[in-house]
PDB file of N, CA and C in Angstrom:
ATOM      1  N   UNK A   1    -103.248  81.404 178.625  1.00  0.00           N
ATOM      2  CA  UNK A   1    -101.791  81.441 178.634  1.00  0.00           C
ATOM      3  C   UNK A   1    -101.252  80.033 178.360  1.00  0.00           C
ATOM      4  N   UNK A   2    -100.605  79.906 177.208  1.00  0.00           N
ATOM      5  CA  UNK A   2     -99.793  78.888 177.252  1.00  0.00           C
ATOM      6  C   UNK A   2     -98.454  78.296 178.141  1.00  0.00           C
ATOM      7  N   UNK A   3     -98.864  76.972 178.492  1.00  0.00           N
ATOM      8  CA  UNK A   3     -97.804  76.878 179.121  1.00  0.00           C
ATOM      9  C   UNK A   3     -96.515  75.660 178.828  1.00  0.00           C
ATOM     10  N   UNK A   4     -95.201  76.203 179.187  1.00  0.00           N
ATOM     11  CA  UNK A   4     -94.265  75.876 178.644  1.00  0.00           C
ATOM     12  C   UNK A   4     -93.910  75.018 178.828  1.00  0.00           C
ATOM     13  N   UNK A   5     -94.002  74.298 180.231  1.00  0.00           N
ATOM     14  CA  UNK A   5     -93.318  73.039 180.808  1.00  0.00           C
ATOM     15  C   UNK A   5     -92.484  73.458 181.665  1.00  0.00           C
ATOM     16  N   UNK A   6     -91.953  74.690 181.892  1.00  0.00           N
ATOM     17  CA  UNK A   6     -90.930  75.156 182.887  1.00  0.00           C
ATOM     18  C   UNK A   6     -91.462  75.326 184.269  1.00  0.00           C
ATOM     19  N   UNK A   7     -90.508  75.186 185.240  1.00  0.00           N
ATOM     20  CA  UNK A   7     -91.013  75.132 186.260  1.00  0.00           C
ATOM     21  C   UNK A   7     -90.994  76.923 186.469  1.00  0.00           C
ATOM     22  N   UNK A   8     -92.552  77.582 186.575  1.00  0.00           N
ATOM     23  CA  UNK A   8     -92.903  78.741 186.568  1.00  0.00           C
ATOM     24  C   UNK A   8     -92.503  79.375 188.202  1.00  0.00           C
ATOM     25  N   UNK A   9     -91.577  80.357 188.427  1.00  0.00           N
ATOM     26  CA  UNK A   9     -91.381  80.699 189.618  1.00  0.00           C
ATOM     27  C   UNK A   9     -91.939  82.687 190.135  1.00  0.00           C
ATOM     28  N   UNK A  10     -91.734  82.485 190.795  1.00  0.00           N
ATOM     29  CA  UNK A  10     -92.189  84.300 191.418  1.00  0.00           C
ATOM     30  C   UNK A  10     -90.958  85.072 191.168  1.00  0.00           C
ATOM     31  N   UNK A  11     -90.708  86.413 190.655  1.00  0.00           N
ATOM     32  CA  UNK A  11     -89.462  86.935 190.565  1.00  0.00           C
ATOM     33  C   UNK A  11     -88.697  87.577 191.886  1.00  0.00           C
ATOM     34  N   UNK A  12     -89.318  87.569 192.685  1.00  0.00           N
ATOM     35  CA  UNK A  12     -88.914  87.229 194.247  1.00  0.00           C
ATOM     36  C   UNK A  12     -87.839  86.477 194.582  1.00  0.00           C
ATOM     37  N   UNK A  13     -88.210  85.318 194.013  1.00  0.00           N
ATOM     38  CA  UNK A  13     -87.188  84.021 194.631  1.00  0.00           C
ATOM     39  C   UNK A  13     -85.955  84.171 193.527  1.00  0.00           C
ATOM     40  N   UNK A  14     -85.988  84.750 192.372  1.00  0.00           N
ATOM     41  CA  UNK A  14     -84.939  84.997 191.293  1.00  0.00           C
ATOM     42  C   UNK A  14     -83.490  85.635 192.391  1.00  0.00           C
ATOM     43  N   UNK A  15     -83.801  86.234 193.560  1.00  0.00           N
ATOM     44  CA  UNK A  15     -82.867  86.984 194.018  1.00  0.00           C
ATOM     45  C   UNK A  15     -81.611  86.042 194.747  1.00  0.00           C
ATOM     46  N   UNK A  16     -81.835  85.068 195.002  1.00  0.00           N
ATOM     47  CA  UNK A  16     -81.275  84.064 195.827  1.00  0.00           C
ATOM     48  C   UNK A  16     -80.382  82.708 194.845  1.00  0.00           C
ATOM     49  N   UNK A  17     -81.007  83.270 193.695  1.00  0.00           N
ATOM     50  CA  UNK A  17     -80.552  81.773 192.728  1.00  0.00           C
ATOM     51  C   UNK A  17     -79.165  82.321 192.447  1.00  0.00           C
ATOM     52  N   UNK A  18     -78.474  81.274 191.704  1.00  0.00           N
ATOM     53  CA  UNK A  18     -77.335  80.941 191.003  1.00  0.00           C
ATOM     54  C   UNK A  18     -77.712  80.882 189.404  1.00  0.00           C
ATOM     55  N   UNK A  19     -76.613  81.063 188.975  1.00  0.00           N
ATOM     56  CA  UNK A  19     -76.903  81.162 187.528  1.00  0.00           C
ATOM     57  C   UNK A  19     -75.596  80.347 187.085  1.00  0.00           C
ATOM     58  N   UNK A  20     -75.466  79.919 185.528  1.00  0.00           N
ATOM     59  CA  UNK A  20     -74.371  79.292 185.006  1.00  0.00           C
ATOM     60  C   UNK A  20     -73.859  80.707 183.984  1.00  0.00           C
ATOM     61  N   UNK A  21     -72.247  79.843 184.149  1.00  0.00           N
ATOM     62  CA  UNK A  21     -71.203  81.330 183.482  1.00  0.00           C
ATOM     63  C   UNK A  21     -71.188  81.578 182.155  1.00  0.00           C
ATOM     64  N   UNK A  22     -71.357  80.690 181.391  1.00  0.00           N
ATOM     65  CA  UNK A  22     -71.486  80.522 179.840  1.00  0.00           C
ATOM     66  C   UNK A  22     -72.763  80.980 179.392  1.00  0.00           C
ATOM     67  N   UNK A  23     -72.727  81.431 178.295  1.00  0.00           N
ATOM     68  CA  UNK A  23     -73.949  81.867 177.457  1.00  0.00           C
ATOM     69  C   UNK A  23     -74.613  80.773 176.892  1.00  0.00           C
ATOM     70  N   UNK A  24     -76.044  81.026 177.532  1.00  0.00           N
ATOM     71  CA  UNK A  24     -76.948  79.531 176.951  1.00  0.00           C
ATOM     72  C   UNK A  24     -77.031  79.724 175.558  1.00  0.00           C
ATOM     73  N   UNK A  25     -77.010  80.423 175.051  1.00  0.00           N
ATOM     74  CA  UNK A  25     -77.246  80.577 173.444  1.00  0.00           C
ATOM     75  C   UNK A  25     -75.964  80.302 172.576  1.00  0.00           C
ATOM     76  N   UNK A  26     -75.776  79.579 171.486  1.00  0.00           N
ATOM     77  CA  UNK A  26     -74.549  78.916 171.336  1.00  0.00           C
ATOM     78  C   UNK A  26     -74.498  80.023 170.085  1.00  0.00           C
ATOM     79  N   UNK A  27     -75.236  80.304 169.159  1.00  0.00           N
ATOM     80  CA  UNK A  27     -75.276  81.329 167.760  1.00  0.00           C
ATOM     81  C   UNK A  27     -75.690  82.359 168.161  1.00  0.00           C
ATOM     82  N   UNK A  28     -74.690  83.229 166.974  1.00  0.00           N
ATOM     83  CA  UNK A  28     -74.870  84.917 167.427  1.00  0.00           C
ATOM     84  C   UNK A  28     -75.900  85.573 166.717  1.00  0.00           C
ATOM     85  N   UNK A  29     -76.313  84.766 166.090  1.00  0.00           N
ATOM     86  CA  UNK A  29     -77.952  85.509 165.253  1.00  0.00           C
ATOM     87  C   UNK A  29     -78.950  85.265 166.357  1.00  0.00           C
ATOM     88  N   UNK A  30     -78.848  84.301 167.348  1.00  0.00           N
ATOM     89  CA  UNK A  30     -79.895  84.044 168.310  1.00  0.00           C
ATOM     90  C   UNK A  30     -79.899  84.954 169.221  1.00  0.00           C
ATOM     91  N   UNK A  31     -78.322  85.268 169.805  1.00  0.00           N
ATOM     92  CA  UNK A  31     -77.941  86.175 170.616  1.00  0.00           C
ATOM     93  C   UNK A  31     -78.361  87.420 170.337  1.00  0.00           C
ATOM     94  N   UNK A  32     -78.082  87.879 169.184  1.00  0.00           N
ATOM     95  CA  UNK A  32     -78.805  89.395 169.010  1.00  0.00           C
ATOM     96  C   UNK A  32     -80.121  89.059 168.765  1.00  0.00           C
ATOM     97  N   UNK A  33     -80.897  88.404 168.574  1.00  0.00           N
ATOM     98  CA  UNK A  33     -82.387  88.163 168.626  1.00  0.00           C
ATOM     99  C   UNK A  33     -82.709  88.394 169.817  1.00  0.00           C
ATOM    100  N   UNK A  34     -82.252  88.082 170.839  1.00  0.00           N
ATOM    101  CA  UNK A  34     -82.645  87.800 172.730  1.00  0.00           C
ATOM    102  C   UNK A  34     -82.481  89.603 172.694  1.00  0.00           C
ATOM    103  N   UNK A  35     -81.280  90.088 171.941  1.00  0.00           N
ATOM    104  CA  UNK A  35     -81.121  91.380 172.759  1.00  0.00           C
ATOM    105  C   UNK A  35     -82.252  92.458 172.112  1.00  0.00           C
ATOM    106  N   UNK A  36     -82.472  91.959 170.917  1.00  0.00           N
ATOM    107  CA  UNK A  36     -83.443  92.779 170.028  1.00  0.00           C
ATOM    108  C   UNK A  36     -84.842  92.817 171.072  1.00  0.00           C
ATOM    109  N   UNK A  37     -85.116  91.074 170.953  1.00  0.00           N
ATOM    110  CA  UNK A  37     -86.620  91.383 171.787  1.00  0.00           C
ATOM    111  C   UNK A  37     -86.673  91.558 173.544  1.00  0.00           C
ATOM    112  N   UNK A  38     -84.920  91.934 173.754  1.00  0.00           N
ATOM    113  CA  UNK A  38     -85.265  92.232 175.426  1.00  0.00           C
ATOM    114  C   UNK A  38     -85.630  93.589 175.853  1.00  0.00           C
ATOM    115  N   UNK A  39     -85.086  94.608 174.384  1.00  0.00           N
ATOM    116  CA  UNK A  39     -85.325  95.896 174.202  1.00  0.00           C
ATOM    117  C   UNK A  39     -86.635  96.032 173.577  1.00  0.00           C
ATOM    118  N   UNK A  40     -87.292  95.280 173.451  1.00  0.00           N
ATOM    119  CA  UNK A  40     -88.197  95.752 172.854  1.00  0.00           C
ATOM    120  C   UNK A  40     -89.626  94.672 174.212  1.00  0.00           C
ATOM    121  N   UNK A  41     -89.247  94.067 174.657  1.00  0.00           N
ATOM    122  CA  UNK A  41     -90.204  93.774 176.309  1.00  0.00           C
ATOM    123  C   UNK A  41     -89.870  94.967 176.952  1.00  0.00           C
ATOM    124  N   UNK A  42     -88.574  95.771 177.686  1.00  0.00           N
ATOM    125  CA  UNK A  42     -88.196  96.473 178.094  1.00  0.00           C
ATOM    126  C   UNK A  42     -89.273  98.282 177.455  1.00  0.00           C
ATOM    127  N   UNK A  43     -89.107  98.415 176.262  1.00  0.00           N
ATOM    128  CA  UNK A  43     -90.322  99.278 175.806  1.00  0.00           C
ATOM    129  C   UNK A  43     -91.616  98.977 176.710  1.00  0.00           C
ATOM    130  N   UNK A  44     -92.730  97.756 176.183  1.00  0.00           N
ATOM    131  CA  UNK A  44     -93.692  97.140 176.269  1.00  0.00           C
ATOM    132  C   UNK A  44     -93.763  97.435 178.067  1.00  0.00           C
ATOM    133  N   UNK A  45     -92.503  96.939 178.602  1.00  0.00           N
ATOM    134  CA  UNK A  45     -92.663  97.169 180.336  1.00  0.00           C
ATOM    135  C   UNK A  45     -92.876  98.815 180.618  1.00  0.00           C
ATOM    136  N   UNK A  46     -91.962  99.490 180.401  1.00  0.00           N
ATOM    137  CA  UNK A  46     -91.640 101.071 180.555  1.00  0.00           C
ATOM    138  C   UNK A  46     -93.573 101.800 180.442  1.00  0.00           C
ATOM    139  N   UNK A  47     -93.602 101.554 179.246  1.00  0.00           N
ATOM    140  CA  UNK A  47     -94.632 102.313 178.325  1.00  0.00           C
ATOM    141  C   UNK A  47     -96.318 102.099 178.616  1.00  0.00           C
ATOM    142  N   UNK A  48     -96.099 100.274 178.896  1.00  0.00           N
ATOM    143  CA  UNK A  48     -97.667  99.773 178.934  1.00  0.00           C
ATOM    144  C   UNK A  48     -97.809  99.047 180.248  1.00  0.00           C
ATOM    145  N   UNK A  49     -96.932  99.296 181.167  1.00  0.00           N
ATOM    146  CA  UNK A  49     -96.606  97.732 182.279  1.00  0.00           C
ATOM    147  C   UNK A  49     -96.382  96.464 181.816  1.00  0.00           C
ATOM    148  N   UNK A  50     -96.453  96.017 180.421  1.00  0.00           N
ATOM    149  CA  UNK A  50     -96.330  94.883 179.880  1.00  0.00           C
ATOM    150  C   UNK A  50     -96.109  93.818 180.327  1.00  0.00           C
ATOM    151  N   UNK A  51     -96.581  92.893 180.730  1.00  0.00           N
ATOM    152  CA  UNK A  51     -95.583  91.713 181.132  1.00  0.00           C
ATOM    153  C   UNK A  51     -95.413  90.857 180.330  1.00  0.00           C
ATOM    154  N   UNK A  52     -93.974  90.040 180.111  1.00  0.00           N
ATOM    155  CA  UNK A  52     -93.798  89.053 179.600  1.00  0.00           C
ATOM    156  C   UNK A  52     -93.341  87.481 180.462  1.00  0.00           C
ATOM    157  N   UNK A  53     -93.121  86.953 178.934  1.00  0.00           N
ATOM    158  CA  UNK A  53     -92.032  85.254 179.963  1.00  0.00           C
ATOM    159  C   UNK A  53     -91.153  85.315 179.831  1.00  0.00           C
ATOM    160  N   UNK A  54     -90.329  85.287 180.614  1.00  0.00           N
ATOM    161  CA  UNK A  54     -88.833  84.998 180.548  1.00  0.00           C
ATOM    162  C   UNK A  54     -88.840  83.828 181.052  1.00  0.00           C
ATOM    163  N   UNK A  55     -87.476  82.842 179.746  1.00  0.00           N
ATOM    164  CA  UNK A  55     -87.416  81.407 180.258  1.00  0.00           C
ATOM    165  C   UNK A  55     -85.689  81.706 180.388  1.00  0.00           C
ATOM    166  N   UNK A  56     -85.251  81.100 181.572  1.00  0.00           N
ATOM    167  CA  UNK A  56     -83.834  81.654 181.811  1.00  0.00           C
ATOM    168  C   UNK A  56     -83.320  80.354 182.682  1.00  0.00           C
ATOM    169  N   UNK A  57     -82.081  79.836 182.339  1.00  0.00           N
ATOM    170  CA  UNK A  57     -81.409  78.627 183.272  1.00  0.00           C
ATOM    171  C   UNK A  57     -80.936  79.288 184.777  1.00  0.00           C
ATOM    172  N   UNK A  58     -80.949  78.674 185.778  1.00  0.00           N
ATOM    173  CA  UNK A  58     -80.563  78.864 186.371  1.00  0.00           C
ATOM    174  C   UNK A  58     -79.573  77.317 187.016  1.00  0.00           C
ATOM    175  N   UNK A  59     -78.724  77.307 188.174  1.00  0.00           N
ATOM    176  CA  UNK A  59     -78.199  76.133 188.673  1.00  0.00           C
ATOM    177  C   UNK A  59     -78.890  75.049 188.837  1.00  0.00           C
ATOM    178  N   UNK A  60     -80.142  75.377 188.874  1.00  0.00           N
ATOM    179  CA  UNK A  60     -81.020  74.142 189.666  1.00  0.00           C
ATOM    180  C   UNK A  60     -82.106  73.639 188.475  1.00  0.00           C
ATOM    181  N   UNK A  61     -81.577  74.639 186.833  1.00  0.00           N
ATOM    182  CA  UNK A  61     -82.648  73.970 185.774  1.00  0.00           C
ATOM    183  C   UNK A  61     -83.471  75.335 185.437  1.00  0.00           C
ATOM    184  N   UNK A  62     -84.143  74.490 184.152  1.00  0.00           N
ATOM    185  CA  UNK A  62     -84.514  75.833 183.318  1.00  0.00           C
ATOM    186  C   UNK A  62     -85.845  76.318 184.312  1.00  0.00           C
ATOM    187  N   UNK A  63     -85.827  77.449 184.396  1.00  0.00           N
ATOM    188  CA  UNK A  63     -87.061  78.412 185.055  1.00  0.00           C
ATOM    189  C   UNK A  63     -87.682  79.161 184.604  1.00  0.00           C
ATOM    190  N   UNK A  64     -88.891  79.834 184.550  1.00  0.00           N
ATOM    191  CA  UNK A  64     -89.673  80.641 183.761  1.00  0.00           C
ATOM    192  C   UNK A  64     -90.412  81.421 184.333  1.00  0.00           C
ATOM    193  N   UNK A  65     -90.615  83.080 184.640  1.00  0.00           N
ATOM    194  CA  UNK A  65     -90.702  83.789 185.088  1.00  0.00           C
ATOM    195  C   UNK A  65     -91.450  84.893 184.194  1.00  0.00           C
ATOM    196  N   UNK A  66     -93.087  85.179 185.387  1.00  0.00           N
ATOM    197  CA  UNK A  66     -93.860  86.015 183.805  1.00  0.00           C
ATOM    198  C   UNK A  66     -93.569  87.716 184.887  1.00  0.00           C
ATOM    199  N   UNK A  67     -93.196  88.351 184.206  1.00  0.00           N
ATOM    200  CA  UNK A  67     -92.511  89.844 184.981  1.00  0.00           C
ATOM    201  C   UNK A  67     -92.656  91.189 183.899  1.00  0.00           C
ATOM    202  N   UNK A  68     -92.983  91.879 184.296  1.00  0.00           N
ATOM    203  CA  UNK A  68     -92.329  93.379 183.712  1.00  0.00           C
ATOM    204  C   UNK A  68     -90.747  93.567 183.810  1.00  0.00           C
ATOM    205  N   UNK A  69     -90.316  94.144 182.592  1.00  0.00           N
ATOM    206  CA  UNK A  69     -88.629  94.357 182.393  1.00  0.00           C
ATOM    207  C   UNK A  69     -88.799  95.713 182.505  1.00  0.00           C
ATOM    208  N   UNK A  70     -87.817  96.125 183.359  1.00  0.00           N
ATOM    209  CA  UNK A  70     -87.996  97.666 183.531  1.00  0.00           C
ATOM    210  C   UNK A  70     -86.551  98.414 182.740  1.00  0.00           C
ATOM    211  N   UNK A  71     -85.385  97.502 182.772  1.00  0.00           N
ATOM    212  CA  UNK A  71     -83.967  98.281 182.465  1.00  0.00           C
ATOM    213  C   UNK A  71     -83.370  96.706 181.802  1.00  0.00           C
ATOM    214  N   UNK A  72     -82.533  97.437 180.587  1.00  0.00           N
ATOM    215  CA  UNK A  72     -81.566  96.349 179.694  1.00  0.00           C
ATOM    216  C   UNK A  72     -80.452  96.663 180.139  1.00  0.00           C
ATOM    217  N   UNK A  73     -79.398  95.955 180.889  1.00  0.00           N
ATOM    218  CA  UNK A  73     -77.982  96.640 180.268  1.00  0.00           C
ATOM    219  C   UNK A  73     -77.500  95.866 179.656  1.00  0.00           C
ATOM    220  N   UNK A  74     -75.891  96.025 178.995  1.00  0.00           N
ATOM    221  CA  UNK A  74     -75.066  95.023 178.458  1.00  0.00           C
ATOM    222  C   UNK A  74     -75.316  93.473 178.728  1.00  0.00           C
ATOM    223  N   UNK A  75     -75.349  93.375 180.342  1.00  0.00           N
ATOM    224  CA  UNK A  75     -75.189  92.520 180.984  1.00  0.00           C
ATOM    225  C   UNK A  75     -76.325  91.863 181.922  1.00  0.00           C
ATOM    226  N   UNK A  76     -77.286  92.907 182.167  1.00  0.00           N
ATOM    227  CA  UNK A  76     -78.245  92.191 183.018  1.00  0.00           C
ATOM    228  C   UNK A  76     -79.750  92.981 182.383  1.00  0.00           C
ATOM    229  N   UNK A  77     -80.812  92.420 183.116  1.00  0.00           N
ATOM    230  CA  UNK A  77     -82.335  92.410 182.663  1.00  0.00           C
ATOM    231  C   UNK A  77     -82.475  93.030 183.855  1.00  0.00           C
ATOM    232  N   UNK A  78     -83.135  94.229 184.494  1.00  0.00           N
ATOM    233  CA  UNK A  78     -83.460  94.145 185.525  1.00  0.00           C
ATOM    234  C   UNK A  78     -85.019  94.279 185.692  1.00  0.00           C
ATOM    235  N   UNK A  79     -85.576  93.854 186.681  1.00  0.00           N
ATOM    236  CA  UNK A  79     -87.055  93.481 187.029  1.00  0.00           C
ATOM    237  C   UNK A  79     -87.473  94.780 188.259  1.00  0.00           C
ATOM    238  N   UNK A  80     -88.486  94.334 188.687  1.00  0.00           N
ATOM    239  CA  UNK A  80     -89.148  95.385 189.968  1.00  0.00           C
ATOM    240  C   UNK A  80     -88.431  94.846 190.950  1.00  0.00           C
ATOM    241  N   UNK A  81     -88.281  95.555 192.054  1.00  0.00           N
ATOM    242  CA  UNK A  81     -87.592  95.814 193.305  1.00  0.00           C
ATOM    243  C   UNK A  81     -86.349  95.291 192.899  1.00  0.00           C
ATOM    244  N   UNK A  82     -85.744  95.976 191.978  1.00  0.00           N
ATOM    245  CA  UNK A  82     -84.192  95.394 192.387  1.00  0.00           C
ATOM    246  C   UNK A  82     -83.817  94.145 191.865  1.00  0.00           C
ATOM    247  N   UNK A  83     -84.504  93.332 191.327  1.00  0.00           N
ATOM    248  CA  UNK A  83     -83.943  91.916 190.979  1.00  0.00           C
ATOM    249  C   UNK A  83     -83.106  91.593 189.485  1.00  0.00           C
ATOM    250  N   UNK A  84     -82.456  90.879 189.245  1.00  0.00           N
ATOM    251  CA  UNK A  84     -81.440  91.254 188.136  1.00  0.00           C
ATOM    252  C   UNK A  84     -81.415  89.486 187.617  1.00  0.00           C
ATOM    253  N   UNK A  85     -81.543  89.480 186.260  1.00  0.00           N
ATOM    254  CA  UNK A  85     -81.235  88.237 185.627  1.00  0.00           C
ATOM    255  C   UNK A  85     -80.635  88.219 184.440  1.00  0.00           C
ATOM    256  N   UNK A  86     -79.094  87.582 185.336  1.00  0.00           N
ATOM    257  CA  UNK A  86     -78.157  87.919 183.350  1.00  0.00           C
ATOM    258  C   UNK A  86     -78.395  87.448 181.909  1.00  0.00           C
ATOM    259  N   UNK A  87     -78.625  88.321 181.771  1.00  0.00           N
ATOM    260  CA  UNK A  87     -78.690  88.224 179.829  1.00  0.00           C
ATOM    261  C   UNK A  87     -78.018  86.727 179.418  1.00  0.00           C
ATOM    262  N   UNK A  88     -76.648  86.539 179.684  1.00  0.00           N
ATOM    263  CA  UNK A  88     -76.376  85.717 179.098  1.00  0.00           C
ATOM    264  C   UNK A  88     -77.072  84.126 179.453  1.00  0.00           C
ATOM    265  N   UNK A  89     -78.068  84.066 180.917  1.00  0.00           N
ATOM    266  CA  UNK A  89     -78.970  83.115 181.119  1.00  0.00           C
ATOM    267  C   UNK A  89     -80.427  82.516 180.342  1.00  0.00           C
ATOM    268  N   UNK A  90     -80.641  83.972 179.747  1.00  0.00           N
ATOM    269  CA  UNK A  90     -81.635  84.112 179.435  1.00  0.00           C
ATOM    270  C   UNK A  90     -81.830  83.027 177.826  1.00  0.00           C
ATOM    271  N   UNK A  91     -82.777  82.339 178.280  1.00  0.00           N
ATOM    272  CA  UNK A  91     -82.528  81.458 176.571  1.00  0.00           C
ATOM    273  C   UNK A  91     -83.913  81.790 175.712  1.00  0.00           C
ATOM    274  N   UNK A  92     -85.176  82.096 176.361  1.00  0.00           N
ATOM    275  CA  UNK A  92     -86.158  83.359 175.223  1.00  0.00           C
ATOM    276  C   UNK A  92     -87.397  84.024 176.455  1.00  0.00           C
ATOM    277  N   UNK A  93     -87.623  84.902 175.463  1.00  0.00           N
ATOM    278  CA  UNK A  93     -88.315  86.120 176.179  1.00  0.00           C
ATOM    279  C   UNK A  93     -90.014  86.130 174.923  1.00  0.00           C
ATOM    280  N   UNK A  94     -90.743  85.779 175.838  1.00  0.00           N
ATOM    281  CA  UNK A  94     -91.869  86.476 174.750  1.00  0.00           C
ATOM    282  C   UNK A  94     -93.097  87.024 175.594  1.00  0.00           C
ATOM    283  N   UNK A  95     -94.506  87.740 174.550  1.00  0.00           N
ATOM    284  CA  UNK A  95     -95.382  88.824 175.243  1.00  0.00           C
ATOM    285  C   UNK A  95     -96.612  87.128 175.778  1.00  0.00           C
ATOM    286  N   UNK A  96     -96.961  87.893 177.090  1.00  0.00           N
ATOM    287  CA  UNK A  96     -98.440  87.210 177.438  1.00  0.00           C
ATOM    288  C   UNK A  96     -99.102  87.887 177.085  1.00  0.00           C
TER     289      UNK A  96
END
């Protein structure tokens, strides 16, 4: 597994963080790229257990989180037990 430099956390502790209000992604070709391949981790999770990385800002700095995506909405990613990380945090998603 390659690793990114991010400080790698448990999706556990995702439940307690803060996030920033603005969309980390500044272009909308990038933006629909994130949503293309969040639906398509979201498959990979559903279908195979898949896990991927998610690298996503939070208040305290960029974080990186290797998880199964179980549900996309508009607005949020959601993970196992309940945990939720907004889309618009999310700055890339790829397969381990």
């Amino acid at each position: 597994m390659q690793n990114s430099g991010f400080i790698v956390i448990d999706k556990d502790s995702i439940a307690g963080m803060r996030f920033p209000k603005g969309d980390v992604l500044e272009n909308q070709k990038l933006i629909a790229e994130r949503q293309r391949t969040l639906e398509e981790a979201c498959r990979l999770g559903n279908e195979y257990k898949g896990k991927v990385r998610i690298v996503f800002a939070s208040q305290d700095g960029i974080r990186e989180v290797h998880t199964t995506i179980w549900n996309v909405s508009d607005e949020f990613v959601s993970l196992k037990s309940g945990i939720f990380i907004p889309i618009h945090c999310i700055i890339s998603i790829s397969r381990m």
